[in-house]
Protein backbone atom coordinates (compact mmCIF):
# COMPACT_ATOMS: atom_id res chain seq x y z
CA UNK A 1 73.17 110.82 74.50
CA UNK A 2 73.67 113.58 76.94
CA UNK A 3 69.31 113.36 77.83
CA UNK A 4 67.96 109.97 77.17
CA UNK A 5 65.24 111.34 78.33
CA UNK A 6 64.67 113.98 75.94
CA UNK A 7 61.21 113.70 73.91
CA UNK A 8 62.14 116.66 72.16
CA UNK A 9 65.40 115.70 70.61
CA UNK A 10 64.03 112.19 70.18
CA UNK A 11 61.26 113.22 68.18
CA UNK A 12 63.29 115.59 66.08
CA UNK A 13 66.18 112.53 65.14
CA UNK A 14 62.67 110.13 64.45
CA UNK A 15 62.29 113.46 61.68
CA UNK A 16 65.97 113.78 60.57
CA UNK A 17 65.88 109.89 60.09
CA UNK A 18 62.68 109.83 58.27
CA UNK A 19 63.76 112.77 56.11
CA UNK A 20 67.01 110.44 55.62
CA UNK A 21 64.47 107.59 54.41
CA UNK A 22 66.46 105.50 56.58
CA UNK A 23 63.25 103.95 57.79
CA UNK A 24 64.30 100.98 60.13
CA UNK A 25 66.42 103.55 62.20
CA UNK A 26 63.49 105.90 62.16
CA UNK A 27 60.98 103.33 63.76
CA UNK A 28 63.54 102.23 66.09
CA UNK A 29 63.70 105.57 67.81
CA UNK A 30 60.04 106.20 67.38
CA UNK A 31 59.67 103.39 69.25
CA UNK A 32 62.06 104.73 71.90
CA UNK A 33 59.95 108.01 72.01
CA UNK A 34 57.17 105.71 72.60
CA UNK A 35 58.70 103.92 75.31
CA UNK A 36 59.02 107.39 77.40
CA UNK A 37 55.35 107.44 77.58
CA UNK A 38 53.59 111.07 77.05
CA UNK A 39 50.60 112.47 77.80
CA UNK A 40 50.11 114.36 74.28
CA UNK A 41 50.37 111.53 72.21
CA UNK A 42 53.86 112.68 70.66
CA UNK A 43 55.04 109.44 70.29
CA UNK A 44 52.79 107.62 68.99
CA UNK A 45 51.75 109.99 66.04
CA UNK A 46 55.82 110.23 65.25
CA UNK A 47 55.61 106.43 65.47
CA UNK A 48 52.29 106.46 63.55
CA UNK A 49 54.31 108.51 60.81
CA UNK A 50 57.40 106.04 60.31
CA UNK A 51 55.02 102.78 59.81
CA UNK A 52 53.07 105.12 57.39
CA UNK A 53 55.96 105.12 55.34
CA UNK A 54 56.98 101.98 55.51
CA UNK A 55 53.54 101.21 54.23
CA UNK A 56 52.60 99.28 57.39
CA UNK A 57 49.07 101.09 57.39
CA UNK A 58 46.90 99.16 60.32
CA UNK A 59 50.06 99.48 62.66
CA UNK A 60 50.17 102.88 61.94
CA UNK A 61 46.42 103.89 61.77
CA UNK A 62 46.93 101.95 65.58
CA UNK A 63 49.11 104.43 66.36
CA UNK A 64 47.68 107.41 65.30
CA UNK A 65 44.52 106.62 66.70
CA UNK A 66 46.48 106.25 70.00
CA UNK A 67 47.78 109.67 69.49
CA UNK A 68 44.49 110.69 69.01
CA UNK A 69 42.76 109.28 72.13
CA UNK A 70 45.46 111.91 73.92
CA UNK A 71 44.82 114.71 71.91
CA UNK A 72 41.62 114.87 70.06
CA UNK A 73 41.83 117.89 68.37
CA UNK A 74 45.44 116.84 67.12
CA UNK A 75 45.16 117.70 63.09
CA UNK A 76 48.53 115.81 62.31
CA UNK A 77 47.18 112.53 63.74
CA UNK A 78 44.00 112.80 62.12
CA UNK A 79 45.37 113.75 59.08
CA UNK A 80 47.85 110.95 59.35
CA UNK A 81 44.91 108.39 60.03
CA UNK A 82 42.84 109.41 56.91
CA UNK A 83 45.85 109.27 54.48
CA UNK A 84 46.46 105.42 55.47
CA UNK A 85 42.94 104.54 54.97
CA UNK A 86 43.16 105.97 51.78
CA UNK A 87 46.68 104.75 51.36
CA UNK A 88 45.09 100.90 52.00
CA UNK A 89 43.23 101.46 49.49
CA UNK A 90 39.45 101.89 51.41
CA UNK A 91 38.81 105.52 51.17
CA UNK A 92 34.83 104.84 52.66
CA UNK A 93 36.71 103.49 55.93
CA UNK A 94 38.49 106.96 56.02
CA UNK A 95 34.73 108.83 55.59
CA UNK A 96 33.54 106.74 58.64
CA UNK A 97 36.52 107.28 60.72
CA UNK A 98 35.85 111.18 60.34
CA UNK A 99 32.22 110.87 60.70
CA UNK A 100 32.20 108.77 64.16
CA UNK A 101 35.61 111.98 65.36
CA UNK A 102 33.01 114.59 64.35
CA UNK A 103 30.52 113.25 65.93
CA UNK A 104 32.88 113.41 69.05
CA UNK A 105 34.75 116.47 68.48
CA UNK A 106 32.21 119.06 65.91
CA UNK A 107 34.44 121.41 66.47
CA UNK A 108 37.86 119.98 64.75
CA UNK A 109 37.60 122.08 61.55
CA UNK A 110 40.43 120.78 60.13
CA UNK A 111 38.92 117.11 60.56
CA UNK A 112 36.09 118.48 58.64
CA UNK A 113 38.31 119.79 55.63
CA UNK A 114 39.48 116.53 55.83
CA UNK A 115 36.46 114.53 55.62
CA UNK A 116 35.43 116.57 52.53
CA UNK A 117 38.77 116.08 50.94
CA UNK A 118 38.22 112.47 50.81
CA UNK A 119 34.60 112.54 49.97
CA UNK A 120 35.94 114.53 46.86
CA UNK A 121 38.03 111.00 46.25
CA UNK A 122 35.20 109.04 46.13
CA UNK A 123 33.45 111.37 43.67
CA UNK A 124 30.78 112.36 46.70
CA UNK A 125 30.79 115.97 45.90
CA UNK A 126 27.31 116.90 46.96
CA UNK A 127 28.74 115.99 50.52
CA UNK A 128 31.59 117.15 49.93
CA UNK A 129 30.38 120.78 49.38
CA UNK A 130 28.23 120.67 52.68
CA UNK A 131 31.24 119.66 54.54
CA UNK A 132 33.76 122.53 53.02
CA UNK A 133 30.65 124.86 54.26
CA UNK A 134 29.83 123.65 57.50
CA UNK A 135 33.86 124.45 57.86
CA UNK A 136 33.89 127.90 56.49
CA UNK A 137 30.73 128.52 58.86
CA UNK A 138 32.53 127.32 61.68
CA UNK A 139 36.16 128.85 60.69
CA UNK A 140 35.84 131.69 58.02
CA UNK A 141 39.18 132.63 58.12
CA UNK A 142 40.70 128.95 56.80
CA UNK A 143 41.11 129.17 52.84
CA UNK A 144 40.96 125.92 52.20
CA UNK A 145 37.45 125.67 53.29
CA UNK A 146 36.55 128.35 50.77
CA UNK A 147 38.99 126.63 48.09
CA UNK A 148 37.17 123.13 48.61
CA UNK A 149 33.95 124.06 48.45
CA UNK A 150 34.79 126.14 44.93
CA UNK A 151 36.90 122.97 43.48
CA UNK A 152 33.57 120.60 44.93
CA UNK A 153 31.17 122.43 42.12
CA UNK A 154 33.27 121.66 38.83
CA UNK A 155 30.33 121.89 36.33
CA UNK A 156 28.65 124.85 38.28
CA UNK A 157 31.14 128.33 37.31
CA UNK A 158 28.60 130.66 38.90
CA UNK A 159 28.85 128.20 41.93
CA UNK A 160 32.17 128.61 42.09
CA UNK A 161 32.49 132.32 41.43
CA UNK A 162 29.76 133.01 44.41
CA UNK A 163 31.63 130.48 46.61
CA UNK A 164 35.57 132.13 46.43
CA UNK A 165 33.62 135.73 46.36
CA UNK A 166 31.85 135.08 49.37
CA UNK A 167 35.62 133.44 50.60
CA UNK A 168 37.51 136.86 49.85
CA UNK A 169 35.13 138.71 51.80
CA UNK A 170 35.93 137.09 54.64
CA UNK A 171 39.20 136.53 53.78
CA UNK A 172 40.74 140.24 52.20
CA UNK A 173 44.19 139.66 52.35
CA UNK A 174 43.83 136.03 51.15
CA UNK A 175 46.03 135.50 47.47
CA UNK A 176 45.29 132.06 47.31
CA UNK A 177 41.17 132.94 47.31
CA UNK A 178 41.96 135.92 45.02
CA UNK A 179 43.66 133.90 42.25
CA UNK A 180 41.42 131.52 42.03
CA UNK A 181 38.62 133.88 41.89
CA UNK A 182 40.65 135.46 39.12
CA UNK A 183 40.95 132.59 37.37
CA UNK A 184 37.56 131.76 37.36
CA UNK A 185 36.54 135.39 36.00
CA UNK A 186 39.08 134.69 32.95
CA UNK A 187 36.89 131.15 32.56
CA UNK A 188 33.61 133.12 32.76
CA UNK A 189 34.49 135.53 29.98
CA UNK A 190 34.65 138.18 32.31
CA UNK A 191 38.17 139.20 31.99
CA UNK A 192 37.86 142.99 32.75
CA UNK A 193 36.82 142.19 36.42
CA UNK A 194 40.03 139.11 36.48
CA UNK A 195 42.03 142.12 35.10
CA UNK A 196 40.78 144.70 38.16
CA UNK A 197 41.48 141.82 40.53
CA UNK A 198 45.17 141.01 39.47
CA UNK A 199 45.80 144.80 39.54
CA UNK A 200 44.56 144.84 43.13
CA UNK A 201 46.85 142.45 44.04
CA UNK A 202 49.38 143.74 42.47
CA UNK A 203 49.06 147.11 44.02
CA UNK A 204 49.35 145.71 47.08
CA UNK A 205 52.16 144.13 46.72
CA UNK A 206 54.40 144.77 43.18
CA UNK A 207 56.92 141.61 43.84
CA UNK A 208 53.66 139.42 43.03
CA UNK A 209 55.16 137.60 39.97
CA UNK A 210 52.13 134.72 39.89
CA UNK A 211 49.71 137.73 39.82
CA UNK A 212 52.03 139.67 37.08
CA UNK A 213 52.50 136.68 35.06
CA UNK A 214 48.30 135.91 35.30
CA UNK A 215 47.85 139.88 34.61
CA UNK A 216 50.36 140.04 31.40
CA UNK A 217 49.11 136.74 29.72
CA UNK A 218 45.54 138.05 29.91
CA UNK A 219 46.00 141.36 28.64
CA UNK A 220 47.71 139.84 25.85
CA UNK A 221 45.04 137.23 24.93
CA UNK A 222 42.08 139.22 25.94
CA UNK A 223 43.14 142.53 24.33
CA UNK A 224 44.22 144.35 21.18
CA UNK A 225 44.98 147.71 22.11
CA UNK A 226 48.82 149.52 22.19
CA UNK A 227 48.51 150.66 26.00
CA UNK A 228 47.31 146.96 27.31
CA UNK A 229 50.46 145.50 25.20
CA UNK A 230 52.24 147.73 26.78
CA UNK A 231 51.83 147.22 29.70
CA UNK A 232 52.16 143.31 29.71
CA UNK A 233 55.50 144.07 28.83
CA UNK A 234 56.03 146.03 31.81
CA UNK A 235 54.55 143.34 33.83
CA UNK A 236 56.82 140.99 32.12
CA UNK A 237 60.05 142.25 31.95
CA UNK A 238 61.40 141.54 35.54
CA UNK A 239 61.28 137.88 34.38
CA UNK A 240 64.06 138.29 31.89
CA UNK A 241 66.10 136.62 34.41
CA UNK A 242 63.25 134.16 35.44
CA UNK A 243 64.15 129.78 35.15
CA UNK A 244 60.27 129.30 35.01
CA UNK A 245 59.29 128.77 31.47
CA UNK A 246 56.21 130.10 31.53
CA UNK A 247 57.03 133.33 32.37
CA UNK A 248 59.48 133.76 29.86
CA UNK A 249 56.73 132.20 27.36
CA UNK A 250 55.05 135.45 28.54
CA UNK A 251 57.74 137.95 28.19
CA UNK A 252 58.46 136.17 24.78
CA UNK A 253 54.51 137.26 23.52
CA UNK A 254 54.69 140.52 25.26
CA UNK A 255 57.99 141.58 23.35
CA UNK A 256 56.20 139.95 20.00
CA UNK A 257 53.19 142.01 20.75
CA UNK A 258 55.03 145.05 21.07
CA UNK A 259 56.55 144.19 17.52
CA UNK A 260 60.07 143.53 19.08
């Protein structure tokens, strides 16, 4: 009221109202936003959000694409135009979409995650995988290029394995890469190097309960010794306290384990 003019605080109620689900109110000042005219494509891709949601997917693949044509390399646009192609229900239109931008823009990584995602949908994972690398190529330092390609080789484990350790070279400090790598050493029978790894983490930083709960269960499945029980229980006790069942299914074993 006190800035009509204000694409900020416009753009931020067309948020609070979509948050609100109050949808009608939401396009109405999206629409507004529009009306202001930008040069970023701000509008449009808030407006290309609320018809999203009200399942109005050509109107709002319009609109993103509108945002798009004044910011190319805009990754919330993009993003937004993919997920109502899929959303219509004609996931190939969402492929060529991404193809014809990357032919435009080679150099929107994120597009390119993108793309792979939703060759993954249609069950194209030989593409798929050439995608997630031509990302992590370009971009070494995004995860979820690393994490894609991995997830894009299901019936290949050494794939996989070579993929996320290739992905936490790049990427040191990355948890996300280093529990799944983890977890695909515990499906590889190789639990003594999933052990080392959950260790590491945990060294560097103790508070890691996902990494202590990983680190307990295995040394209680994978081992038979007193020390190893011992110190799953260790690992397990701050989540006496915890409301996540899982970890108290661990602390549970640990304590039965340790004969308690």
């Amino acid at each position: 009221a006190a800035d009509p003019g204000s694409r900020a605080a416009r753009s931020a109620l067309v948020a609070r109202q979509l948050g609100r689900r109050d949808l009608a109110a939401a396009e109405d000042a999206a629409r507004k936003l529009v009306a202001l005219g930008d040069d970023n494509g701000l509008g449009d891709r808030q407006l290309g959000r609320v018809l999203e949601a009200r399942k109005q997917y050509p109107a709002a693949i319009e609109a993103y694409e509108r945002a798009l044509a004044r910011s190319p390399e805009s990754t919330l646009a993009f993003e937004g135009v993919m997920r109502s192609w899929i959303a219509a229900g004609q996931p190939a239109k969402a492929s060529e979409f991404a193809q014809a931008h990357l032919q435009k823009f080679p150099g929107h990584v994120r597009a390119r995650i993108a793309l792979a995602d939703s060759l993954v949908g249609q069950d194209k994972r030989e593409e798929a995988l050439a995608e997630y690398r031509k990302a992590a190529a370009d971009k070494p330092e995004l995860e979820e290029a690393w994490l894609g390609a991995a997830a894009a080789t299901p019936t290949d484990p050494a794939a996989r394995i070579a993929v996320l350790e290739e992905g936490r070279k790049q990427n040191p400090k990355s948890r996300a890469i280093a529990m799944a790598l983890a977890t695909e050493y515990e499906r590889g029978d190789r639990a003594d190097d999933a052990v080392a790894l959950y260790e590491e983490l945990l060294k560097a930083d103790p508070k890691f309960l996902q990494a202590a709960n990983s680190l307990a269960s295995l040394l209680l499945d994978t081992r038979t010794d007193e020390a190893s029980y011992k110190r799953a229980l260790e690992l397990a006790q701050p989540f006496a306290d915890s409301k996540v069942p899982a970890y108290l299914d661990t602390l549970g074993w640990a304590h039965y384990r340790n004969k308690d």
